[in-house]
C-alpha atoms as a PDB file:
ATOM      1  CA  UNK A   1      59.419  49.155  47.194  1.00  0.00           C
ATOM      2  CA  UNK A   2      56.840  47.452  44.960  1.00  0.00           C
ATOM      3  CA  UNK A   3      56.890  44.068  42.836  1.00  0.00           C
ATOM      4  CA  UNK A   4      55.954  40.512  44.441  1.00  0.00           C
ATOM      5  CA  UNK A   5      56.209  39.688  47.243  1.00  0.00           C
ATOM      6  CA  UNK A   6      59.064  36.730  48.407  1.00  0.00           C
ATOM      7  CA  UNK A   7      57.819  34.801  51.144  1.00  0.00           C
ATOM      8  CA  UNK A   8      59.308  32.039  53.310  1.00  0.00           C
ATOM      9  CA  UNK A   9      59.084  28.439  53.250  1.00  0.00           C
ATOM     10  CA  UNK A  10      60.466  25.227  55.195  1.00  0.00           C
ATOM     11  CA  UNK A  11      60.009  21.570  53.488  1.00  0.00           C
ATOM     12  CA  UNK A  12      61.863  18.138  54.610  1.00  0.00           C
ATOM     13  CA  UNK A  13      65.127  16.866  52.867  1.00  0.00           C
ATOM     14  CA  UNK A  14      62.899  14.260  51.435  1.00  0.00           C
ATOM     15  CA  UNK A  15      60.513  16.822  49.722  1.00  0.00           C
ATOM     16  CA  UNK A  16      57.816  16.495  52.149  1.00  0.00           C
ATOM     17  CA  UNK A  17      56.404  18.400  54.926  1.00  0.00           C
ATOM     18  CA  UNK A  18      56.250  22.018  52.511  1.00  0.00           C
ATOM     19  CA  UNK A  19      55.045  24.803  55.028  1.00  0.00           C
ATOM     20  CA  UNK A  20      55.025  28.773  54.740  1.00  0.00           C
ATOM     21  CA  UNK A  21      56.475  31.196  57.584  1.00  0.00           C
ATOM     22  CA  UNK A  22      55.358  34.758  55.954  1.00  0.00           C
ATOM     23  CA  UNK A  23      52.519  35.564  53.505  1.00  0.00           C
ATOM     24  CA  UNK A  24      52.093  39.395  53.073  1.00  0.00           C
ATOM     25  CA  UNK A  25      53.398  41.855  50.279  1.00  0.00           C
ATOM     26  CA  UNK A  26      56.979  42.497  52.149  1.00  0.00           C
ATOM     27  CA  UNK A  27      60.371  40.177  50.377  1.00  0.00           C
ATOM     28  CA  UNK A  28      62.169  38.273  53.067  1.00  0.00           C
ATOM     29  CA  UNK A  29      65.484  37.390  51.396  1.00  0.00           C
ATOM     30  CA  UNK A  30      68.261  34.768  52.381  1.00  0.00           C
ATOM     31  CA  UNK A  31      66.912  32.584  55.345  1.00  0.00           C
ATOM     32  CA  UNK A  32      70.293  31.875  57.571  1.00  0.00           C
ATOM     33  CA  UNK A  33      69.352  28.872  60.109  1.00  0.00           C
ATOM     34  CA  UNK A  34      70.413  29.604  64.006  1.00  0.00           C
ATOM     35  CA  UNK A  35      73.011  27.114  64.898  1.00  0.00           C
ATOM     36  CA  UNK A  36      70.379  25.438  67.273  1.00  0.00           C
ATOM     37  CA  UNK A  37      67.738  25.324  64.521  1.00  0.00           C
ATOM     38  CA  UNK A  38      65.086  27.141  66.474  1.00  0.00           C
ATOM     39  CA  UNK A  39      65.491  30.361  64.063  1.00  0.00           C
ATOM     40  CA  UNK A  40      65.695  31.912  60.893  1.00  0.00           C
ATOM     41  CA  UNK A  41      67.680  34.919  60.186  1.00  0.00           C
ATOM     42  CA  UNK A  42      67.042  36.621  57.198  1.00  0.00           C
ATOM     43  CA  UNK A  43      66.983  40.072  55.758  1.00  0.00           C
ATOM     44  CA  UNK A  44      63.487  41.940  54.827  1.00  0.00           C
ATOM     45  CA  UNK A  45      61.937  45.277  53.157  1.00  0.00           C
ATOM     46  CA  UNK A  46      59.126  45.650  55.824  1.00  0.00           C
ATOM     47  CA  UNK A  47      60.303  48.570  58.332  1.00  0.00           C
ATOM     48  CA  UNK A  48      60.338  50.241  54.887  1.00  0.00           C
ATOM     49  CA  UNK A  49      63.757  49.622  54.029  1.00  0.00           C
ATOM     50  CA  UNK A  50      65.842  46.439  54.613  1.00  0.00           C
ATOM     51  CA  UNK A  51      66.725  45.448  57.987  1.00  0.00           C
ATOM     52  CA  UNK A  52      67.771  42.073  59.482  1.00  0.00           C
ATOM     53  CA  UNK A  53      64.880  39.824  60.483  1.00  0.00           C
ATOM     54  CA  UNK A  54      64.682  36.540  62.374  1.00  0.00           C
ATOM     55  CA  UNK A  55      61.721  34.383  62.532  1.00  0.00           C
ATOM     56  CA  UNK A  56      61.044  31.414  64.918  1.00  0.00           C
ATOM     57  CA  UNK A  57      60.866  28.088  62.773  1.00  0.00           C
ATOM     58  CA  UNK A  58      57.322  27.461  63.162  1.00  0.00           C
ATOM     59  CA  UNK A  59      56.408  31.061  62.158  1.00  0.00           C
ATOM     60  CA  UNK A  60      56.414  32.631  65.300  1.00  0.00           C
ATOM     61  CA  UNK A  61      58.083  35.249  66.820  1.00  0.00           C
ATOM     62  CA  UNK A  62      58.843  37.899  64.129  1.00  0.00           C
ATOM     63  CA  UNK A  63      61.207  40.377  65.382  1.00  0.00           C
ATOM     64  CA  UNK A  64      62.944  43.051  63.977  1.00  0.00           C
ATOM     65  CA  UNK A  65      66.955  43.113  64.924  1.00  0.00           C
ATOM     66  CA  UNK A  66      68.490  46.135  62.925  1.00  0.00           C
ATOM     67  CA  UNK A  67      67.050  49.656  62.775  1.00  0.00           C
ATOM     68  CA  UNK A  68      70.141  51.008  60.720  1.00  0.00           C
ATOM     69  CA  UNK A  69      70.528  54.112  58.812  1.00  0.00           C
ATOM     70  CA  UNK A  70      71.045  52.421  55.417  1.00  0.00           C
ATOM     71  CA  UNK A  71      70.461  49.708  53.733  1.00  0.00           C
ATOM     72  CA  UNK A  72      71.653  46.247  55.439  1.00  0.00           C
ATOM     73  CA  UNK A  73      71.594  42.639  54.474  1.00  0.00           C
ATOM     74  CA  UNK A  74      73.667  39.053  54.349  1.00  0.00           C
ATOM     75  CA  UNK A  75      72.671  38.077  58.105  1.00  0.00           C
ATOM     76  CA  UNK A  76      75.381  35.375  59.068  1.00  0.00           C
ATOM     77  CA  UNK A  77      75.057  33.309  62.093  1.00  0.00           C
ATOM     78  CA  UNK A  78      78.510  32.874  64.786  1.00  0.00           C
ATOM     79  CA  UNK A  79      78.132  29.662  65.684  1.00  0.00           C
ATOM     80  CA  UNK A  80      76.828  30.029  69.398  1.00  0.00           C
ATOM     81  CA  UNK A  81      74.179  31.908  68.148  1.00  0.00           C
ATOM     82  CA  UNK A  82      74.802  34.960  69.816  1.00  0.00           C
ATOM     83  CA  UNK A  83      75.922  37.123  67.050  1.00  0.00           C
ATOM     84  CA  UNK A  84      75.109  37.663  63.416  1.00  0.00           C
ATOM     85  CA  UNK A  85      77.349  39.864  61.005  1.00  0.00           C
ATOM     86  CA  UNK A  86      76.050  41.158  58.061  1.00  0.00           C
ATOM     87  CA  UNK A  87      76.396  43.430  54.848  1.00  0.00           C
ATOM     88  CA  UNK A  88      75.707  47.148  55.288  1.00  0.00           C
ATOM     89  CA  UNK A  89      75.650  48.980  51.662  1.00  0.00           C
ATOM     90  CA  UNK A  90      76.751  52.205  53.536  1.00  0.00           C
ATOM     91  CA  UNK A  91      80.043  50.781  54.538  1.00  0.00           C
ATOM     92  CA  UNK A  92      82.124  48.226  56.118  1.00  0.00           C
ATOM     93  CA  UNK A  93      80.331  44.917  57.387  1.00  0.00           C
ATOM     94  CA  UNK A  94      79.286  45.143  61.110  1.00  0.00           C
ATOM     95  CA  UNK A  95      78.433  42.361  63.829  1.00  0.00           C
ATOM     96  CA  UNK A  96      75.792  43.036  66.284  1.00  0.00           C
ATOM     97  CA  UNK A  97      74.731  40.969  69.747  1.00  0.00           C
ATOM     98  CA  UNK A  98      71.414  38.818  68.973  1.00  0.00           C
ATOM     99  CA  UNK A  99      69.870  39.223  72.482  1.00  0.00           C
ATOM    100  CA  UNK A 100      70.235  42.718  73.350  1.00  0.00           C
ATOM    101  CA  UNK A 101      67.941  45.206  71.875  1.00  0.00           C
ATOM    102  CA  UNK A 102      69.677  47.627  69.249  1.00  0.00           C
ATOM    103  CA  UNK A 103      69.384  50.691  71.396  1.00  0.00           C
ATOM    104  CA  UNK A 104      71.858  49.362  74.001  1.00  0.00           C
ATOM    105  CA  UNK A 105      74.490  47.748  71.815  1.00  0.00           C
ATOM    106  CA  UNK A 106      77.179  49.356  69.239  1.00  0.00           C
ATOM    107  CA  UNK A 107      77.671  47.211  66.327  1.00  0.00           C
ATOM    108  CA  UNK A 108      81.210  46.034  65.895  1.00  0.00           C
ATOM    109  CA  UNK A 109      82.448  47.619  62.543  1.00  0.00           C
ATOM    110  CA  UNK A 110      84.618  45.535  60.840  1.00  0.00           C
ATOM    111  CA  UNK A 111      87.767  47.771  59.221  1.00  0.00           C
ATOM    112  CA  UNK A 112      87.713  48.409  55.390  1.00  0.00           C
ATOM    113  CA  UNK A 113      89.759  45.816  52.755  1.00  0.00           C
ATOM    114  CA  UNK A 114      93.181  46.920  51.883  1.00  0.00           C
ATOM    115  CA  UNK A 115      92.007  47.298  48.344  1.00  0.00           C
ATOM    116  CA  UNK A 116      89.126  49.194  49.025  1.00  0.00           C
ATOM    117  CA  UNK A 117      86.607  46.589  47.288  1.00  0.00           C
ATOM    118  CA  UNK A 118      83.392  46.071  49.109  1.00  0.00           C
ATOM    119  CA  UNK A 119      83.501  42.377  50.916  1.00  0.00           C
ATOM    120  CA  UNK A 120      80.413  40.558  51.744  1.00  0.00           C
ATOM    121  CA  UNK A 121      80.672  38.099  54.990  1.00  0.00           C
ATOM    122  CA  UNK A 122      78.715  34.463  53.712  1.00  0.00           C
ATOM    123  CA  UNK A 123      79.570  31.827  56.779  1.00  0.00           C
ATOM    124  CA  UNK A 124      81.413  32.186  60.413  1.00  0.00           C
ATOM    125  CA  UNK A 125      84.336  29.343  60.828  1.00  0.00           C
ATOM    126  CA  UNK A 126      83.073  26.554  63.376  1.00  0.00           C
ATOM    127  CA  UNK A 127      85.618  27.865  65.650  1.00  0.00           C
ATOM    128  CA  UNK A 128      84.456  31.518  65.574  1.00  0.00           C
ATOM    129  CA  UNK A 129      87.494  32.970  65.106  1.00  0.00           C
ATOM    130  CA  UNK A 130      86.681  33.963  61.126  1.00  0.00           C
ATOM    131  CA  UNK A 131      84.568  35.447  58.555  1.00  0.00           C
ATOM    132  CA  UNK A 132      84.550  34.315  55.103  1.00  0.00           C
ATOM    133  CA  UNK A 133      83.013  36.372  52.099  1.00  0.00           C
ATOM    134  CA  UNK A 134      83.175  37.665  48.519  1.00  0.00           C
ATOM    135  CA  UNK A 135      84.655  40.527  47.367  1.00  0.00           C
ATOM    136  CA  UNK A 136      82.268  42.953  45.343  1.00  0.00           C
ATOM    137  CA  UNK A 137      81.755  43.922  42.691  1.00  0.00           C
ATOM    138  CA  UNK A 138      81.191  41.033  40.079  1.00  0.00           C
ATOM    139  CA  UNK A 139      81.896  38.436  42.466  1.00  0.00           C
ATOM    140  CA  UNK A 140      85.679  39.067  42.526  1.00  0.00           C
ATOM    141  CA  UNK A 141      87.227  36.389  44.740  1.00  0.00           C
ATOM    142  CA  UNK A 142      87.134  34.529  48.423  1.00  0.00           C
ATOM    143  CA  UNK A 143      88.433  36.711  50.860  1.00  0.00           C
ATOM    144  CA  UNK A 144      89.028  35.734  54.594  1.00  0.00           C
ATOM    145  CA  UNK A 145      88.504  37.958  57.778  1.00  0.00           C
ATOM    146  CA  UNK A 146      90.186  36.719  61.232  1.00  0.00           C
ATOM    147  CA  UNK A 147      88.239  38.605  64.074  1.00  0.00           C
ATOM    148  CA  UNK A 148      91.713  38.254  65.996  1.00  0.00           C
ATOM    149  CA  UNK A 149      94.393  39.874  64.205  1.00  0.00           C
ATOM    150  CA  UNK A 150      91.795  41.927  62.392  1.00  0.00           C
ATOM    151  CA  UNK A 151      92.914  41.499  59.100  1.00  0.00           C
ATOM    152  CA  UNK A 152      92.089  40.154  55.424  1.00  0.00           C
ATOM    153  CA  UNK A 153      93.428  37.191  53.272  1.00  0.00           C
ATOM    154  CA  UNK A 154      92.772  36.748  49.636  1.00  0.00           C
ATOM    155  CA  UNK A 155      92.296  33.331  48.736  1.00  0.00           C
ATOM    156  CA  UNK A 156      90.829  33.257  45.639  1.00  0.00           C
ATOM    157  CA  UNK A 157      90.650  35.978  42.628  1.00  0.00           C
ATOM    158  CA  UNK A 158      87.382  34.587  41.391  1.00  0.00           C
ATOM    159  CA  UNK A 159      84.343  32.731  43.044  1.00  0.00           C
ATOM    160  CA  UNK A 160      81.294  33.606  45.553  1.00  0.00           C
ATOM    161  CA  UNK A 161      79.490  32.453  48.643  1.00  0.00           C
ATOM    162  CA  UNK A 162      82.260  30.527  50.413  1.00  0.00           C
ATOM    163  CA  UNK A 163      80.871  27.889  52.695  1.00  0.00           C
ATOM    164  CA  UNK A 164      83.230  26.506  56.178  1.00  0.00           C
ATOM    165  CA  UNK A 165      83.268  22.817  56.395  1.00  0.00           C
ATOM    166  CA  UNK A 166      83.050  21.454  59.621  1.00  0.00           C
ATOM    167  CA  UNK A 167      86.814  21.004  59.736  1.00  0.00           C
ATOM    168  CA  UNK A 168      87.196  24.820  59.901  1.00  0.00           C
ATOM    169  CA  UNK A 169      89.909  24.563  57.218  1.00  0.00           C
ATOM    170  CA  UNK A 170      88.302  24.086  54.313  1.00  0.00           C
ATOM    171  CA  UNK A 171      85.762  26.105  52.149  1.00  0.00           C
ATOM    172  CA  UNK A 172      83.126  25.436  49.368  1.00  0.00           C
ATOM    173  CA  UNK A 173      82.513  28.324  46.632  1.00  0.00           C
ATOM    174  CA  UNK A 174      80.804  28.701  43.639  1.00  0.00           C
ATOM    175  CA  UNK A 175      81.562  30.259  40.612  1.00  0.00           C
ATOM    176  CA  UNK A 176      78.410  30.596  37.960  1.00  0.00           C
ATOM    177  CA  UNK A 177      78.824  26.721  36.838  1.00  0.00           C
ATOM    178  CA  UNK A 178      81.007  24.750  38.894  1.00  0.00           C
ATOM    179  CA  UNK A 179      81.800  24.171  42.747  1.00  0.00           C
ATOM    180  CA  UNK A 180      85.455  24.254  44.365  1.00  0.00           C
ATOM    181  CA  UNK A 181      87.123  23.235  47.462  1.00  0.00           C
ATOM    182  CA  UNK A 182      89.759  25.482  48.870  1.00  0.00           C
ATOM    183  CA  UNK A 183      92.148  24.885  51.973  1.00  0.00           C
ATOM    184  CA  UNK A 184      92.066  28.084  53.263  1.00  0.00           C
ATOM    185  CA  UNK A 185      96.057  26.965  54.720  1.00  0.00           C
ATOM    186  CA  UNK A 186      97.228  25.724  51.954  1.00  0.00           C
ATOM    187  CA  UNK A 187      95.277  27.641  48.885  1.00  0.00           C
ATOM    188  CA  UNK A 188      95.073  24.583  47.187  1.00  0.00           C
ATOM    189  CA  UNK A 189      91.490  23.689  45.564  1.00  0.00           C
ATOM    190  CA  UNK A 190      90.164  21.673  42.732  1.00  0.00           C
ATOM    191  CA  UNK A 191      86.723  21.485  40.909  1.00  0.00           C
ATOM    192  CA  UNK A 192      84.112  19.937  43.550  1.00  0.00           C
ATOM    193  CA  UNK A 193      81.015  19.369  40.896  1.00  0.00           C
ATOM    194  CA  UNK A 194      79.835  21.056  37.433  1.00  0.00           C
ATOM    195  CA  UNK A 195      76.438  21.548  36.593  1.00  0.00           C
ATOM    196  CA  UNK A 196      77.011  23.293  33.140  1.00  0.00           C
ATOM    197  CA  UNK A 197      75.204  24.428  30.962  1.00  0.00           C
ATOM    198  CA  UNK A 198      73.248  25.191  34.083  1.00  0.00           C
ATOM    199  CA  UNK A 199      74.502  28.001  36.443  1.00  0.00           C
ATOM    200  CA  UNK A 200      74.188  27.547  40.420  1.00  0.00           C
ATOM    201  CA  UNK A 201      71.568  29.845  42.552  1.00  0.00           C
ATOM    202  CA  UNK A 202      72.693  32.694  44.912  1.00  0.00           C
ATOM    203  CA  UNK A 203      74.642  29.930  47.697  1.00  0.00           C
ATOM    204  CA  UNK A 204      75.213  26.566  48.656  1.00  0.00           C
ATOM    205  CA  UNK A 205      74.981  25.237  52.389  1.00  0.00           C
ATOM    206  CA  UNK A 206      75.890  22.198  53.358  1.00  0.00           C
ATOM    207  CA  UNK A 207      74.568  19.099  56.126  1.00  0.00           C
ATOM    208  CA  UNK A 208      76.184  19.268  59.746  1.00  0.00           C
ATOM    209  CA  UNK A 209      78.708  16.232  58.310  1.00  0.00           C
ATOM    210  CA  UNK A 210      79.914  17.784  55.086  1.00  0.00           C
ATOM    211  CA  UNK A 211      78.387  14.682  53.143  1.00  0.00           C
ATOM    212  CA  UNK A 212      75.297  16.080  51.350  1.00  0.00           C
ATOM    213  CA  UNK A 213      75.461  19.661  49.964  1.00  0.00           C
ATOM    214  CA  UNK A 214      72.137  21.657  49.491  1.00  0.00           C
ATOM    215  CA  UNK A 215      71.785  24.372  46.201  1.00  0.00           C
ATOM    216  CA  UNK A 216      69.225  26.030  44.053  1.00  0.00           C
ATOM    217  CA  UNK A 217      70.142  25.257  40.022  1.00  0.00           C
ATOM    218  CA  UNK A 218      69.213  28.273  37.476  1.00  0.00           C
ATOM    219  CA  UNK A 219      68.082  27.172  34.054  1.00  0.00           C
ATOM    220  CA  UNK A 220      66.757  28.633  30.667  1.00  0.00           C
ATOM    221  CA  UNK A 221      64.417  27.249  28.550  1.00  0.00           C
ATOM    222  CA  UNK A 222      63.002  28.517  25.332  1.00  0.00           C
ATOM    223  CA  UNK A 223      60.871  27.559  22.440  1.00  0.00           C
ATOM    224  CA  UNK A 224      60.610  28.489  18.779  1.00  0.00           C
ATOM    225  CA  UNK A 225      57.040  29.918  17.830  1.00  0.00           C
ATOM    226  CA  UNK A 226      55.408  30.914  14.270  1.00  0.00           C
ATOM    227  CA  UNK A 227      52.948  33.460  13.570  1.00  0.00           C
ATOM    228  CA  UNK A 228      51.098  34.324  10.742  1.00  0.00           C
ATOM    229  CA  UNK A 229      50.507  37.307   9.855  1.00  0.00           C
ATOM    230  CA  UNK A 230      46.505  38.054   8.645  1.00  0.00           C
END
């Protein structure tokens, strides 16, 4: 697939402690922790294509979970830890069991959006019971999945990368800028933090007691040069 190669990293909350998990010429995209902290889910172009990856957090234990037709990424932890849903390109998001080997499990296909957008799943509700994600493409709204009644809610019509709070009610999203808060009960939200002219990095996460909240910033410099002309 060609270009650099994206590696991955761990470091402290404090900035210390930097260490790297993978060093060869493959990209290993979107590190998910394991709700017990003992793994890394993430999704990777070395079987060739990109498949779902985990990685044990001292750089151990590489193991390939998805050998799918297509194209599949956005690996997002339940919150036992036995299942991960993700994004496949070729259709409908699918879930998959995390212990048993993909040639004795079926991946649970999740049904298509009313709409017929493409929705990405970004975080599993603390109780388990639902998916949020983004609809595609251009980051076109929140859009809630409950794994019960198998349906869809639109909360938003603008926004990406919803994040549960612990509460299981509430959601942090981004959109380019700023940050939001939404009740996903009530719809209500209001304007969490603004970093303009800056734009926020592809997600958020946040600590297990909603009190700090992790992101990447995105900024542009640029200078004015002369040249003369001989």
């Amino acid at each position: 697939m060609g270009g650099q190669q994206e590696d991955l990293f761990l470091i402290r909350r404090d900035g210390t402690g930097l260490r790297q998990l993978t060093d060869d010429s493959y990209k290993d995209r979107e590190p998910r922790w394991s709700p017990d902290g003992k793994r890394l889910a993430f999704y990777s172009d070395r079987s060739g294509k990109w498949d779902i990856w985990t990685i044990n957090s001292d750089g151990s234990g590489l193991q390939q979970l998805t050998y799918a037709s297509g194209t599949v990424n956005n690996p997002v932890w339940s919150p036992d830890g036995t299942r991960l849903a993700y994004r496949d390109a070729g259709g409908s998001p699918s879930i998959i069991e995390v212990g048993k080997p993909w040639q004795e499990q079926s991946p649970r296909r999740l049904p298509p959006t009313s709409d017929s957008n493409d929705w990405v799943p970004w975080s599993w509700s603390p109780d388990g019971r639902r998916l949020a994600g983004t609809r595609t493409p251009a980051r076109a709204g929140i859009v809630v999945y409950s794994l019960e009644s198998q349906r869809y809610e639109k909360l938003t019509d603008f926004g990406s990368n919803p994040v549960w709070l612990s509460d299981g009610r509430r959601l942090l999203f981004q959109q380019q800028s700023k940050l939001y808060l939404i009740d996903s009960e009530s719809k209500k939200l209001h304007e969490v933090l603004s970093v303009a002219p800056h734009n926020f990095g592809i997600g958020v996460t946040l600590s297990r007691d909603d009190r700090l909240i992790y992101f990447s910033l995105v900024t542009v410099e640029a200078d004015i040069w002369l040249m003369t002309l001989e």
